[in-house]
PDB file of N, CA and C in Angstrom:
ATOM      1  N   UNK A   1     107.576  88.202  69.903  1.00  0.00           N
ATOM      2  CA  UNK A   1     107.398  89.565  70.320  1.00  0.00           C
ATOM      3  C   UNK A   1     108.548  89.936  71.262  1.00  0.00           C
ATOM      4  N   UNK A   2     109.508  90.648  70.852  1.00  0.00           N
ATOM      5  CA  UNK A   2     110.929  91.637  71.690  1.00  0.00           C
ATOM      6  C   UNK A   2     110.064  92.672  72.268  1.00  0.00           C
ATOM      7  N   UNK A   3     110.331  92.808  73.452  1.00  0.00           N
ATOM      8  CA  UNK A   3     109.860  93.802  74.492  1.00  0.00           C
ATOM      9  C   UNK A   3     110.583  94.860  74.792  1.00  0.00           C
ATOM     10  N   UNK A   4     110.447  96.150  74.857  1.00  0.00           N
ATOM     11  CA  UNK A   4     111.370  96.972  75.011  1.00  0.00           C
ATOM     12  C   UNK A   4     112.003  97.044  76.559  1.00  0.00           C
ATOM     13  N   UNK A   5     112.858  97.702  76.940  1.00  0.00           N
ATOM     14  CA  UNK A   5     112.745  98.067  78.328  1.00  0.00           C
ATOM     15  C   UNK A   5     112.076  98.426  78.927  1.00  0.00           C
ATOM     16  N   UNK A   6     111.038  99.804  78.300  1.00  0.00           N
ATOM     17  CA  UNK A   6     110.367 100.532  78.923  1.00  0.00           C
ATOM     18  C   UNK A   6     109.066  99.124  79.006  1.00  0.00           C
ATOM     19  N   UNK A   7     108.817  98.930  77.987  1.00  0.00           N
ATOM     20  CA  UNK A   7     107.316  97.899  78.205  1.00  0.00           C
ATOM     21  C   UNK A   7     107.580  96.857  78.993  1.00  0.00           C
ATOM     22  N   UNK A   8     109.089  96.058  79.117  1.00  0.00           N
ATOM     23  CA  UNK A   8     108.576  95.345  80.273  1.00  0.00           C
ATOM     24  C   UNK A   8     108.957  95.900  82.083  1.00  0.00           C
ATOM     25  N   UNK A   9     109.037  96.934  82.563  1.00  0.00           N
ATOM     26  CA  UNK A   9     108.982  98.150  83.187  1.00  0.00           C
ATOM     27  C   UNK A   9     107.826  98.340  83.421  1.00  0.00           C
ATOM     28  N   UNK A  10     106.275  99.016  82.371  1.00  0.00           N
ATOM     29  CA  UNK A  10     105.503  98.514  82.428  1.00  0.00           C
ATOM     30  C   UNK A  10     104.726  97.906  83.125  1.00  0.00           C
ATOM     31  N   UNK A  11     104.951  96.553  82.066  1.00  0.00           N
ATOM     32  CA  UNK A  11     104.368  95.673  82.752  1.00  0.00           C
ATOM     33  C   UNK A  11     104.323  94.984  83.999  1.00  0.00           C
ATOM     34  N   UNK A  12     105.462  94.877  84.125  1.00  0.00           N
ATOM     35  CA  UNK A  12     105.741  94.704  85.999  1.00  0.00           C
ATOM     36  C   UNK A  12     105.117  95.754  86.923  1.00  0.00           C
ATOM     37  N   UNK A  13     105.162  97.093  86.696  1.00  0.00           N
ATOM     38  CA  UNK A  13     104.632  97.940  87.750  1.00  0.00           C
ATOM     39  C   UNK A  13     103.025  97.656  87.593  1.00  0.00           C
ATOM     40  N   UNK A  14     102.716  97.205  86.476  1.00  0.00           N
ATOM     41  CA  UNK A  14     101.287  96.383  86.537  1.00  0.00           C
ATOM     42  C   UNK A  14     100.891  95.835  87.255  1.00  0.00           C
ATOM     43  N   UNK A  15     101.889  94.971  87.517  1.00  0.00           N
ATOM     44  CA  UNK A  15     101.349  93.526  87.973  1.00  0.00           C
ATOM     45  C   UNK A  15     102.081  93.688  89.940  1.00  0.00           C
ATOM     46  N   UNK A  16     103.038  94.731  90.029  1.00  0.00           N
ATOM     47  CA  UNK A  16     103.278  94.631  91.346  1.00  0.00           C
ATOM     48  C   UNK A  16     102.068  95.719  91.796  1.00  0.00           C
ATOM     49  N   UNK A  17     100.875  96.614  91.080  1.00  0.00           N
ATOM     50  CA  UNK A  17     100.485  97.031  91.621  1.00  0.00           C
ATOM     51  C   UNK A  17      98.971  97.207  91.727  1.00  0.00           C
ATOM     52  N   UNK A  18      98.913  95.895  90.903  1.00  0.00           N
ATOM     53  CA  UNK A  18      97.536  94.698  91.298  1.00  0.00           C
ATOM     54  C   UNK A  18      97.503  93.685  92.152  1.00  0.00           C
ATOM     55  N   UNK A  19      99.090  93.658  92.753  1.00  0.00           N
ATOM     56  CA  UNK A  19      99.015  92.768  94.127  1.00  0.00           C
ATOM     57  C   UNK A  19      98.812  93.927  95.397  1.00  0.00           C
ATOM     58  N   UNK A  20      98.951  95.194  95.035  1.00  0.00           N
ATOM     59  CA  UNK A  20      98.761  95.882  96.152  1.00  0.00           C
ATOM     60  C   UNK A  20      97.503  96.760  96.317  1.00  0.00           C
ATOM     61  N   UNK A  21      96.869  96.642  95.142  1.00  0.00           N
ATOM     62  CA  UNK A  21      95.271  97.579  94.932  1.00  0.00           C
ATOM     63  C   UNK A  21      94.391  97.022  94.320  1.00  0.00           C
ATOM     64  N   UNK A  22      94.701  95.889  93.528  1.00  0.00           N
ATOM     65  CA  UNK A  22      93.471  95.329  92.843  1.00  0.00           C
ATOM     66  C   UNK A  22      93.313  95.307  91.564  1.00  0.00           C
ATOM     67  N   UNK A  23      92.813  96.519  91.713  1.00  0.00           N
ATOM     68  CA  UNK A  23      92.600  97.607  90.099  1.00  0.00           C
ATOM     69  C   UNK A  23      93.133  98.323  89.639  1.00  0.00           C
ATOM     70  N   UNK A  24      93.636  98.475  88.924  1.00  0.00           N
ATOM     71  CA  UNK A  24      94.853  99.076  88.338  1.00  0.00           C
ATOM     72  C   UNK A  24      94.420 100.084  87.024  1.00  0.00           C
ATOM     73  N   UNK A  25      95.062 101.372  87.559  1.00  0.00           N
ATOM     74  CA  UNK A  25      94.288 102.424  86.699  1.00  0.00           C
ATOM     75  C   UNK A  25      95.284 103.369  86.657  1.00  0.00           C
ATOM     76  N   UNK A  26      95.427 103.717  85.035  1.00  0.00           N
ATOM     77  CA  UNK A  26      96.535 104.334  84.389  1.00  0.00           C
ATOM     78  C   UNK A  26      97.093 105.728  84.969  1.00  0.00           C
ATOM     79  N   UNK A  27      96.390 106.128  85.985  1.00  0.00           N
ATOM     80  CA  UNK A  27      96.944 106.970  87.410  1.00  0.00           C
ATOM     81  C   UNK A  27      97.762 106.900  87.737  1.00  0.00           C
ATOM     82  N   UNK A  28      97.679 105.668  88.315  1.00  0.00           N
ATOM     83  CA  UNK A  28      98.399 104.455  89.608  1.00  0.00           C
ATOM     84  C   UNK A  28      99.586 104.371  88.784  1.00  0.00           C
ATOM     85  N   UNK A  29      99.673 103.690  87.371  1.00  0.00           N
ATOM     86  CA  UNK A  29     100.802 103.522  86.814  1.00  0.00           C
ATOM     87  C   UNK A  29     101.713 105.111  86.717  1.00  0.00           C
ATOM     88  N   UNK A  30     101.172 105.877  86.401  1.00  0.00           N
ATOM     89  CA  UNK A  30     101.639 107.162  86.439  1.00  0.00           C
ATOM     90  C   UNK A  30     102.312 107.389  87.646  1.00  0.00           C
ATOM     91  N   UNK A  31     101.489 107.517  88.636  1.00  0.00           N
ATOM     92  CA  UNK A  31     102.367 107.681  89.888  1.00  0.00           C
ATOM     93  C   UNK A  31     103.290 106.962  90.780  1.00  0.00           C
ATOM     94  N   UNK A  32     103.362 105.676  89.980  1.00  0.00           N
ATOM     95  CA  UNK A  32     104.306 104.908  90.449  1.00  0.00           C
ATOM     96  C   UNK A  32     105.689 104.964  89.718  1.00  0.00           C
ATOM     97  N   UNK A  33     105.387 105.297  88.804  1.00  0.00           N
ATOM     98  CA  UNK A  33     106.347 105.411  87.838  1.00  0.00           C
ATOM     99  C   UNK A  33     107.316 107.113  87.653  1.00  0.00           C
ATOM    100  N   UNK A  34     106.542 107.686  87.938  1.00  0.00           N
ATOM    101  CA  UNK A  34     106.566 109.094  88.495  1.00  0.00           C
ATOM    102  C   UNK A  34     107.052 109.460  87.184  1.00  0.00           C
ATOM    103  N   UNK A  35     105.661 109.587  85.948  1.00  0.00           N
ATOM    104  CA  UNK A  35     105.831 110.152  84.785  1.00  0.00           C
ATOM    105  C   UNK A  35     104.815 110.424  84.370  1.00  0.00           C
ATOM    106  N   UNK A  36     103.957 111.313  83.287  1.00  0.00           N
ATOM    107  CA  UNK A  36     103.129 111.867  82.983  1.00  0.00           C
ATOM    108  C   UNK A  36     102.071 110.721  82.586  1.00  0.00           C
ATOM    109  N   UNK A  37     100.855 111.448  82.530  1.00  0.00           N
ATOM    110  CA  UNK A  37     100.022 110.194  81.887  1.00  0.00           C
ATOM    111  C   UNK A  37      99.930 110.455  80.454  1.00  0.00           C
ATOM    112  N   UNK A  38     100.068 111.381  80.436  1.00  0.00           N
ATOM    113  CA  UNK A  38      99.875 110.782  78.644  1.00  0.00           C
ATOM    114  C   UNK A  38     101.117 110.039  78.191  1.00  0.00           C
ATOM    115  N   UNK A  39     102.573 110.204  78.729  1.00  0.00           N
ATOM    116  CA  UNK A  39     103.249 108.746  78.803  1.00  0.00           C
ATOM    117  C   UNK A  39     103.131 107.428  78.847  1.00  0.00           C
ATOM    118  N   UNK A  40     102.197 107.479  79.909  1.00  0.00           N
ATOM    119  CA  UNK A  40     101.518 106.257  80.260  1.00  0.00           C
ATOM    120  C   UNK A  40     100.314 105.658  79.372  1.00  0.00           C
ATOM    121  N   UNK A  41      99.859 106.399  78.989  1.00  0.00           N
ATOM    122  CA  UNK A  41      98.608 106.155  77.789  1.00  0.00           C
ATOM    123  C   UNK A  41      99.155 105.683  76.531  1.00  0.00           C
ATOM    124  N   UNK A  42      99.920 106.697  75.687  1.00  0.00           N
ATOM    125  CA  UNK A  42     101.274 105.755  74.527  1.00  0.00           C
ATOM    126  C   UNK A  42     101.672 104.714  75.185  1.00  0.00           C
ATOM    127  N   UNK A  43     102.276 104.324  76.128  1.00  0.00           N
ATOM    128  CA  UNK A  43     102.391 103.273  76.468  1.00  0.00           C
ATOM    129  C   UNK A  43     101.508 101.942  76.709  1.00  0.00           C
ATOM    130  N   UNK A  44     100.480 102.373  77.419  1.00  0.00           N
ATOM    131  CA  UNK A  44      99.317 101.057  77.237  1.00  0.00           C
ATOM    132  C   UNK A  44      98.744 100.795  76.069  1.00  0.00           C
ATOM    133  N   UNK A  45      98.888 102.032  75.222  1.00  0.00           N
ATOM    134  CA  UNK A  45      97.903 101.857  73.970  1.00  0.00           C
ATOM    135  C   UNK A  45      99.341 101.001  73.251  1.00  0.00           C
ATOM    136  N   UNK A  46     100.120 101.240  73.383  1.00  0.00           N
ATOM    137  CA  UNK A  46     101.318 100.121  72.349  1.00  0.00           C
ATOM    138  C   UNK A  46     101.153  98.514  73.250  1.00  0.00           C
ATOM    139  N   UNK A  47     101.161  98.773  74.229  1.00  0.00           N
ATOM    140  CA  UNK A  47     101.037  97.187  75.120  1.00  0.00           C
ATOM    141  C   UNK A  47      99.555  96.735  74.316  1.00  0.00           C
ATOM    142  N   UNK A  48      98.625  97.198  74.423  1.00  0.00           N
ATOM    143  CA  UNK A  48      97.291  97.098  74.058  1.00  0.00           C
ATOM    144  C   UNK A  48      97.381  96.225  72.763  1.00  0.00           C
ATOM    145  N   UNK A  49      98.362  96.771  71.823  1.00  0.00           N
ATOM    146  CA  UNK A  49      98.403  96.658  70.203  1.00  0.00           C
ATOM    147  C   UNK A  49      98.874  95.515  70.306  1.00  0.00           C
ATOM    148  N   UNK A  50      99.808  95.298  71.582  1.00  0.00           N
ATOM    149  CA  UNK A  50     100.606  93.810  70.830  1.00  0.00           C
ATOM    150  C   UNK A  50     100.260  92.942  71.826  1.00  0.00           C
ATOM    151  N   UNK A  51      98.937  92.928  72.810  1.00  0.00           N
ATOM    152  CA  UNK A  51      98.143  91.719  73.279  1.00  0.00           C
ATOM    153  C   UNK A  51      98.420  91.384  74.703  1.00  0.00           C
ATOM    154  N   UNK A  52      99.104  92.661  75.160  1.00  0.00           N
ATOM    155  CA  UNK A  52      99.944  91.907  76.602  1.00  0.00           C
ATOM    156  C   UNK A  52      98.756  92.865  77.252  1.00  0.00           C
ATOM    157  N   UNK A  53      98.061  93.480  77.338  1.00  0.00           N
ATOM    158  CA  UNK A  53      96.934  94.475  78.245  1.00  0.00           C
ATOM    159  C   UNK A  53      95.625  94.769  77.264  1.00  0.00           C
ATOM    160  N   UNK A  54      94.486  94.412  78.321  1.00  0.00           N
ATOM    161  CA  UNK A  54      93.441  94.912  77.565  1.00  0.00           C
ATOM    162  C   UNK A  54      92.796  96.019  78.777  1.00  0.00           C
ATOM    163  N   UNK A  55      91.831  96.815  78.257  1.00  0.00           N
ATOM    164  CA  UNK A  55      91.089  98.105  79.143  1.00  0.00           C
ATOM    165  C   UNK A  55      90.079  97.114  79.592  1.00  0.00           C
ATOM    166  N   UNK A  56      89.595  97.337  80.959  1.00  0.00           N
ATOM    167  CA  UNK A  56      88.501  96.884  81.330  1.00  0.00           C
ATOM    168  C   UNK A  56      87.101  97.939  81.130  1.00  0.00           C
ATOM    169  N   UNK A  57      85.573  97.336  81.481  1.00  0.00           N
ATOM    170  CA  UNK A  57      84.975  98.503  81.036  1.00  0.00           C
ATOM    171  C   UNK A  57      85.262  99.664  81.907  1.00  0.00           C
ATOM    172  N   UNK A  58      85.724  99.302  83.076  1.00  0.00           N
ATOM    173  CA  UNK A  58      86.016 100.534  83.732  1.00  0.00           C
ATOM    174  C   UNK A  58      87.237 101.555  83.916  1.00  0.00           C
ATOM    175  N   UNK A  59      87.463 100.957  82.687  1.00  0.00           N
ATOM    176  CA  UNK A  59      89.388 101.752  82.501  1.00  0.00           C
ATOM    177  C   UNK A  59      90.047 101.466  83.063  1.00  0.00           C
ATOM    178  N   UNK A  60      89.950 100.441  83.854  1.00  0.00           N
ATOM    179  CA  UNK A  60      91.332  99.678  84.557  1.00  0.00           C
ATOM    180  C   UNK A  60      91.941  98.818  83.571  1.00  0.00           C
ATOM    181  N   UNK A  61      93.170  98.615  84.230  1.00  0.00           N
ATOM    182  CA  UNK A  61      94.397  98.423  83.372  1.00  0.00           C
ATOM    183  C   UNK A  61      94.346  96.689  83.567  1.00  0.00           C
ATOM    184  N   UNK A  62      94.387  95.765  82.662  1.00  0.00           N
ATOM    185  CA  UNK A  62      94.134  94.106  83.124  1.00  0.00           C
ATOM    186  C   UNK A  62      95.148  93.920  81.608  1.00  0.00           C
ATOM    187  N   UNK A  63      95.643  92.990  82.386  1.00  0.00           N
ATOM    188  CA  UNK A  63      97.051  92.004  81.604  1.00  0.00           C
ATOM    189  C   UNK A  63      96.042  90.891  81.247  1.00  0.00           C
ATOM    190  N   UNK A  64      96.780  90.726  79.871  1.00  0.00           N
ATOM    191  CA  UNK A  64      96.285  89.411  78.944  1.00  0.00           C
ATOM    192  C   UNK A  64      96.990  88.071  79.890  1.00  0.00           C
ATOM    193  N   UNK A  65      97.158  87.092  78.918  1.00  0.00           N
ATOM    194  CA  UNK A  65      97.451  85.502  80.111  1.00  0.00           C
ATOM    195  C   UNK A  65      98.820  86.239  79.422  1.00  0.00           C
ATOM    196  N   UNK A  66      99.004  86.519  77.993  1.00  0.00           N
ATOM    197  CA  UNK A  66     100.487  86.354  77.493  1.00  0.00           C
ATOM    198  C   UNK A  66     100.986  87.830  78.384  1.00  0.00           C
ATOM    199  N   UNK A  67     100.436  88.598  78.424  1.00  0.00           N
ATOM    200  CA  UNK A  67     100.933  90.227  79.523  1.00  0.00           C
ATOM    201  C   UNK A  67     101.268  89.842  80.822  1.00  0.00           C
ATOM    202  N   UNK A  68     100.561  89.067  81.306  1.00  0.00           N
ATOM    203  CA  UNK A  68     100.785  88.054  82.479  1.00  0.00           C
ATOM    204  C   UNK A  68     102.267  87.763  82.577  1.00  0.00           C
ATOM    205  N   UNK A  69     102.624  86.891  81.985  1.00  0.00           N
ATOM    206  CA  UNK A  69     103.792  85.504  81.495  1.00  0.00           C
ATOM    207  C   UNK A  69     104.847  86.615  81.780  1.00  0.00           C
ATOM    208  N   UNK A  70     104.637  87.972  81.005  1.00  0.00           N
ATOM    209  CA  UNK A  70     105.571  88.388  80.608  1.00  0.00           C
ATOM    210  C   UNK A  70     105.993  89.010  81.793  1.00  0.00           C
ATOM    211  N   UNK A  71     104.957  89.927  81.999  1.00  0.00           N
ATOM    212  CA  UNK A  71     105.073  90.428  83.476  1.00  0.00           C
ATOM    213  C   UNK A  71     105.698  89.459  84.669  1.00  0.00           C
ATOM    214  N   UNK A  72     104.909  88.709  84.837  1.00  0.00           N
ATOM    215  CA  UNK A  72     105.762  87.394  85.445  1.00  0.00           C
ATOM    216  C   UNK A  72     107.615  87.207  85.765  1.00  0.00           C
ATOM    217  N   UNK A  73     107.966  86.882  84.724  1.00  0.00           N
ATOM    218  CA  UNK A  73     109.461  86.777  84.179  1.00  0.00           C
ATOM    219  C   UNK A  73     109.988  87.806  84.235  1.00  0.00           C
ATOM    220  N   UNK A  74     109.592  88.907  84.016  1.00  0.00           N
ATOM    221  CA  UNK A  74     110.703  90.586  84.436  1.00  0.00           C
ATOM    222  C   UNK A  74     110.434  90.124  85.952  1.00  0.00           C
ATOM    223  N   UNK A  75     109.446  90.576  86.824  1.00  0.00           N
ATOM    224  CA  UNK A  75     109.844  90.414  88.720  1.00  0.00           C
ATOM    225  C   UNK A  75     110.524  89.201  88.818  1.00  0.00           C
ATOM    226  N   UNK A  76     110.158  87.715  88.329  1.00  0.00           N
ATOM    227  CA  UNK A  76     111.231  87.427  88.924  1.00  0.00           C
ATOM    228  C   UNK A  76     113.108  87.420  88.737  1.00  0.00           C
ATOM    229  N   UNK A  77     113.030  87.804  87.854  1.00  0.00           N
ATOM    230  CA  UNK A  77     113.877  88.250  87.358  1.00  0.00           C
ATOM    231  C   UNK A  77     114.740  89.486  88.162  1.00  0.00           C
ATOM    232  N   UNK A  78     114.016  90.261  88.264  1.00  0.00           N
ATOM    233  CA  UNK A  78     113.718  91.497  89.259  1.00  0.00           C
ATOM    234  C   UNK A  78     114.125  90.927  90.877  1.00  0.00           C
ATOM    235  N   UNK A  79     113.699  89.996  90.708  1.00  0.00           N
ATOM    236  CA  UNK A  79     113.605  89.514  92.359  1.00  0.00           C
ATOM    237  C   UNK A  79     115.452  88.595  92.833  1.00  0.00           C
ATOM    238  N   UNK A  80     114.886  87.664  91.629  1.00  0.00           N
ATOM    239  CA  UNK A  80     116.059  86.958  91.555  1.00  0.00           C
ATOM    240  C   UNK A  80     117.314  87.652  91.985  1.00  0.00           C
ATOM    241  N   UNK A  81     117.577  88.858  91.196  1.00  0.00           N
ATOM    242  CA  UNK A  81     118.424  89.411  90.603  1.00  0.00           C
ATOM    243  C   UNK A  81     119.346  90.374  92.028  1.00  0.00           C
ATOM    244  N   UNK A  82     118.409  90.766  92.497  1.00  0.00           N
ATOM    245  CA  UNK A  82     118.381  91.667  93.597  1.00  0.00           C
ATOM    246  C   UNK A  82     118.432  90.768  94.795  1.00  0.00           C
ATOM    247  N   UNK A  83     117.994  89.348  95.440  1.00  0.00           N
ATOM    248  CA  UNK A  83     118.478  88.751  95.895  1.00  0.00           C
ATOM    249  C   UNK A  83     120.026  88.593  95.814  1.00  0.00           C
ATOM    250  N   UNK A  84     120.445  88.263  94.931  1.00  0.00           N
ATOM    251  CA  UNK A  84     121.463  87.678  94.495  1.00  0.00           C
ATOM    252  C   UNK A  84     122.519  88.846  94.884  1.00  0.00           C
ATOM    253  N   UNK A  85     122.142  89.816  94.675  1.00  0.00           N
ATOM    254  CA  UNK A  85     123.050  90.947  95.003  1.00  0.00           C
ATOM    255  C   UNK A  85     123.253  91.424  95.862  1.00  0.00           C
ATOM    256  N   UNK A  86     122.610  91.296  96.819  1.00  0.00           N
ATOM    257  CA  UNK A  86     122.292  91.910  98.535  1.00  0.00           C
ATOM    258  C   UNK A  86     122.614  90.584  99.150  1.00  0.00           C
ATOM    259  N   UNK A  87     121.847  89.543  98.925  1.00  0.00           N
ATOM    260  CA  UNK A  87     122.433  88.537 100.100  1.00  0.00           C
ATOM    261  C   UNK A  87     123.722  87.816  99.994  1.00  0.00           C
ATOM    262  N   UNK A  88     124.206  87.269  98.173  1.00  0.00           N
ATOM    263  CA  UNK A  88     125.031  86.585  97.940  1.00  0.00           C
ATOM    264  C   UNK A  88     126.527  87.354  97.764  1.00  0.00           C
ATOM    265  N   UNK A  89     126.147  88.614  97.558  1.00  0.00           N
ATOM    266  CA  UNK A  89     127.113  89.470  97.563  1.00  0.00           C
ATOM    267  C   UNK A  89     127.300  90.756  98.148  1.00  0.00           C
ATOM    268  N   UNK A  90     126.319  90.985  98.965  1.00  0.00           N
ATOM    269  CA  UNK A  90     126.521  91.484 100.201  1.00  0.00           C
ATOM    270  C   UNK A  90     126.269  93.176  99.822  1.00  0.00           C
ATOM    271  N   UNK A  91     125.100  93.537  98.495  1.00  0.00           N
ATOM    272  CA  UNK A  91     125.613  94.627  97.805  1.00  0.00           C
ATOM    273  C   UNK A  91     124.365  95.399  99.102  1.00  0.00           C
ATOM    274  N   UNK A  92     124.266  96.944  99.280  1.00  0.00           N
ATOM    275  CA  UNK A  92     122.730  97.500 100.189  1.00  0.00           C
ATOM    276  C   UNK A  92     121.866  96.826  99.191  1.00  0.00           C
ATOM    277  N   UNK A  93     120.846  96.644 100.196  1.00  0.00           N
ATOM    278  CA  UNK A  93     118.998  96.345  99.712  1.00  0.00           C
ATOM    279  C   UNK A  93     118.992  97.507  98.408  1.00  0.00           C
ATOM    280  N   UNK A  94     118.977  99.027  98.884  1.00  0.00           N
ATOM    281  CA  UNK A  94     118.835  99.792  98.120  1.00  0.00           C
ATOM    282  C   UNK A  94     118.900  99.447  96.660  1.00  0.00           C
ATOM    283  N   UNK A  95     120.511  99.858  97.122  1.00  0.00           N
ATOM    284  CA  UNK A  95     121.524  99.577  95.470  1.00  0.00           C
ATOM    285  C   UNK A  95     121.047  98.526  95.008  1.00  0.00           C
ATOM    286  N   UNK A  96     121.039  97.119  95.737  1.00  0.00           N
ATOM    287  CA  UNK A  96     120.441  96.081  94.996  1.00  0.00           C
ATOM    288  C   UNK A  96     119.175  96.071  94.129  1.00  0.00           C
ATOM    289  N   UNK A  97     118.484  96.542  94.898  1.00  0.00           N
ATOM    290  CA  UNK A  97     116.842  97.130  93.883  1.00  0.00           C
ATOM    291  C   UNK A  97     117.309  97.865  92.983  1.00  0.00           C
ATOM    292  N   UNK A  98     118.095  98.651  92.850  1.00  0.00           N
ATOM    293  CA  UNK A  98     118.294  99.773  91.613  1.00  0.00           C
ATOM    294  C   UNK A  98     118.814  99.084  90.873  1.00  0.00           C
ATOM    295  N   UNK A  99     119.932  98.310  91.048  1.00  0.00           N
ATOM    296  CA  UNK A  99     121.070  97.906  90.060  1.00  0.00           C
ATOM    297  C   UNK A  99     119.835  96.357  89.440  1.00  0.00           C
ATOM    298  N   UNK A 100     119.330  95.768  90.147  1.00  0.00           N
ATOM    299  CA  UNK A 100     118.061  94.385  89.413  1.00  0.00           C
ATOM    300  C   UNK A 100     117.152  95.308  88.680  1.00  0.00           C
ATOM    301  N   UNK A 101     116.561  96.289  88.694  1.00  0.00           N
ATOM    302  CA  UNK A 101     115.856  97.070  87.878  1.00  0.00           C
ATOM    303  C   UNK A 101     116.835  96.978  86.225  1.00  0.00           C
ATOM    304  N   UNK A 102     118.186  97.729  86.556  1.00  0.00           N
ATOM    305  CA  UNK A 102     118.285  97.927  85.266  1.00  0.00           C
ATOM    306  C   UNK A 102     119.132  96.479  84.489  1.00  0.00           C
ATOM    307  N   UNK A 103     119.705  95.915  85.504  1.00  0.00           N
ATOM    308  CA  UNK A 103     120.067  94.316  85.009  1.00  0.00           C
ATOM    309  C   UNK A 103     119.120  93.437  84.437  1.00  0.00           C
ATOM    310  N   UNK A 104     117.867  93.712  85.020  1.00  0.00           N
ATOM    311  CA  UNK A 104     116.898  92.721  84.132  1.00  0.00           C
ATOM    312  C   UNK A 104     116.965  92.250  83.196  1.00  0.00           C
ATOM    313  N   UNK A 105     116.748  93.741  82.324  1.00  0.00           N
ATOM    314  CA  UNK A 105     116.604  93.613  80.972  1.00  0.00           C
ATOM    315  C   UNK A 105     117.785  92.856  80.233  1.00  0.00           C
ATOM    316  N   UNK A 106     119.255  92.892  80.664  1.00  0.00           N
ATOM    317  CA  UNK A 106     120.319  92.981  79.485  1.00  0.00           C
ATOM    318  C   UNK A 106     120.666  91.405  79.921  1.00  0.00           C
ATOM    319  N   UNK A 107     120.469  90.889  80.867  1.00  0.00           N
ATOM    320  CA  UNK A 107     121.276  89.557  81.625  1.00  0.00           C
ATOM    321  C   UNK A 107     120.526  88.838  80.767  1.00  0.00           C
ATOM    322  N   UNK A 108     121.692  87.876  80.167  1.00  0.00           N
ATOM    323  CA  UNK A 108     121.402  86.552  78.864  1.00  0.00           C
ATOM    324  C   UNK A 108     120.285  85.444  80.271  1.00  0.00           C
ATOM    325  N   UNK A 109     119.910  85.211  79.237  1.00  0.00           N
ATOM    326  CA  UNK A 109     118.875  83.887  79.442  1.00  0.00           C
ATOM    327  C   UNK A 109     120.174  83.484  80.727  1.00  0.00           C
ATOM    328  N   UNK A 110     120.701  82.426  80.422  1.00  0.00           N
ATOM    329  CA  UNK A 110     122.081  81.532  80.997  1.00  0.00           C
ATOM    330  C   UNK A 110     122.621  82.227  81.903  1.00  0.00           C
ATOM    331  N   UNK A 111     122.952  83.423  81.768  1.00  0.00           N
ATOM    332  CA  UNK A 111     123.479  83.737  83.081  1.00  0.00           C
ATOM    333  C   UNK A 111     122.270  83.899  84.196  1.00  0.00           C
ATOM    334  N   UNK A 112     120.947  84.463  83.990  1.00  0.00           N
ATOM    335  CA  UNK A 112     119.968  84.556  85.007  1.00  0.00           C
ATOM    336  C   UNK A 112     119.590  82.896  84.939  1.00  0.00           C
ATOM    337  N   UNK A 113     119.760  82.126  84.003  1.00  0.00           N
ATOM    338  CA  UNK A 113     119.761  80.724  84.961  1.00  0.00           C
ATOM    339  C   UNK A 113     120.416  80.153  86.310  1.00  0.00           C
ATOM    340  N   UNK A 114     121.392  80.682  85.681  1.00  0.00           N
ATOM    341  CA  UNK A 114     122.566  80.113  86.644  1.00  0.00           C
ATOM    342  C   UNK A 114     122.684  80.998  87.763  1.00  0.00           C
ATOM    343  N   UNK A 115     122.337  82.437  88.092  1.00  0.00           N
ATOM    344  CA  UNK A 115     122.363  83.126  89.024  1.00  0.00           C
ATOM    345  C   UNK A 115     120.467  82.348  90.016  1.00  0.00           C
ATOM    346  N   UNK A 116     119.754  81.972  89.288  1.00  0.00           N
ATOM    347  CA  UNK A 116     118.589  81.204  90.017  1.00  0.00           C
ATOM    348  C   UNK A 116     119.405  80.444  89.985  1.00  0.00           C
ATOM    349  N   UNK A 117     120.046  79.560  90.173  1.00  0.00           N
ATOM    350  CA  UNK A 117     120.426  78.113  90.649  1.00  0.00           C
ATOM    351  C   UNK A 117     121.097  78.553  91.549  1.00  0.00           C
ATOM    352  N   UNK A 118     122.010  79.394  91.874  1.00  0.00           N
ATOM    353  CA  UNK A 118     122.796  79.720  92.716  1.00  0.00           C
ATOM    354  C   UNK A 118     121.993  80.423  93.955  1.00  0.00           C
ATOM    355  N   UNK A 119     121.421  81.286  93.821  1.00  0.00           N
ATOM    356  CA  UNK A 119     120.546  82.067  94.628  1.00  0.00           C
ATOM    357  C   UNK A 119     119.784  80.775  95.495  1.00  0.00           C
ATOM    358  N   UNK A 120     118.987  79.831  94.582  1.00  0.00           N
ATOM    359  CA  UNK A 120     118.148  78.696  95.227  1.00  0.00           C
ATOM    360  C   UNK A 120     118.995  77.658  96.088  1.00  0.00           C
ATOM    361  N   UNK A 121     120.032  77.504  95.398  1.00  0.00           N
ATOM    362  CA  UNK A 121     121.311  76.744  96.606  1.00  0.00           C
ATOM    363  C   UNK A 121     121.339  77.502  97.781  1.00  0.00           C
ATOM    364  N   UNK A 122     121.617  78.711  97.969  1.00  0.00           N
ATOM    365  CA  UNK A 122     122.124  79.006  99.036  1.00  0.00           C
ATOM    366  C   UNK A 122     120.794  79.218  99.874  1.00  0.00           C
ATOM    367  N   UNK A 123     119.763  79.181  99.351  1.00  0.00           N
ATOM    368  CA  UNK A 123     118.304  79.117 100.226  1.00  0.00           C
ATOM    369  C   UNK A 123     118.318  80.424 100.275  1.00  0.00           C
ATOM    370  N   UNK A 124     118.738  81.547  99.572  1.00  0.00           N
ATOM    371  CA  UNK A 124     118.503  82.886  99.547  1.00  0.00           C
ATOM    372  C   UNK A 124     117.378  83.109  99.481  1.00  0.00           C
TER     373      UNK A 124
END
């Protein structure tokens, strides 16, 4: 399963915003994302289809184990990434968050290896 940008985008604002509320309800994704909900609804209902989110009975938004994984690997990725750019190279916090947002997606396997190995050396 290839993930688009937007879905694993997504899924991360999922999962960073069930560490900060719990329950997660296609609102929340809306307003974090600062886009319509019926955006957001095509969107869960395609996550839905291919196993990474199921609805709870109460319409909250809950990641499968594999929605999980996935979610997972974009933040750190996300995290990694933006470390690496602010501390190792000295880029703003800001910019760094913006520019790991859209680097996520395109950075080969190998190079985000090797940028975690590097990042973890320097105890970043």
């Amino acid at each position: 399963m290839a993930l688009y940008e937007s879905g694993e985008n997504y899924l991360e604002t999922i999962l960073m915003l069930e560490g900060r509320l719990g329950k997660v309800r296609s609102v929340d994704v809306a307003n974090e994302r600062e886009v319509s909900r019926a955006s957001v609804s095509r969107a869960m209902n395609i996550l839905k289809r291919e196993g990474l989110l199921a609805f709870g009975a109460d319409g909250s938004l809950e990641l499968t184990k594999i929605g999980r994984q996935a979610a997972t690997a974009v933040y750190e990725r996300h995290r990694v990434i933006a470390d690496y750019l602010s501390n190792y190279l000295g880029v703003d916090g800001k910019t760094a968050l913006e520019d790991a947002c859209r680097i996520e997606h395109v950075l080969s396997d190998e190079s985000f290896s090797r940028m975690k190995d590097a990042v973890s050396k320097r105890g970043l």
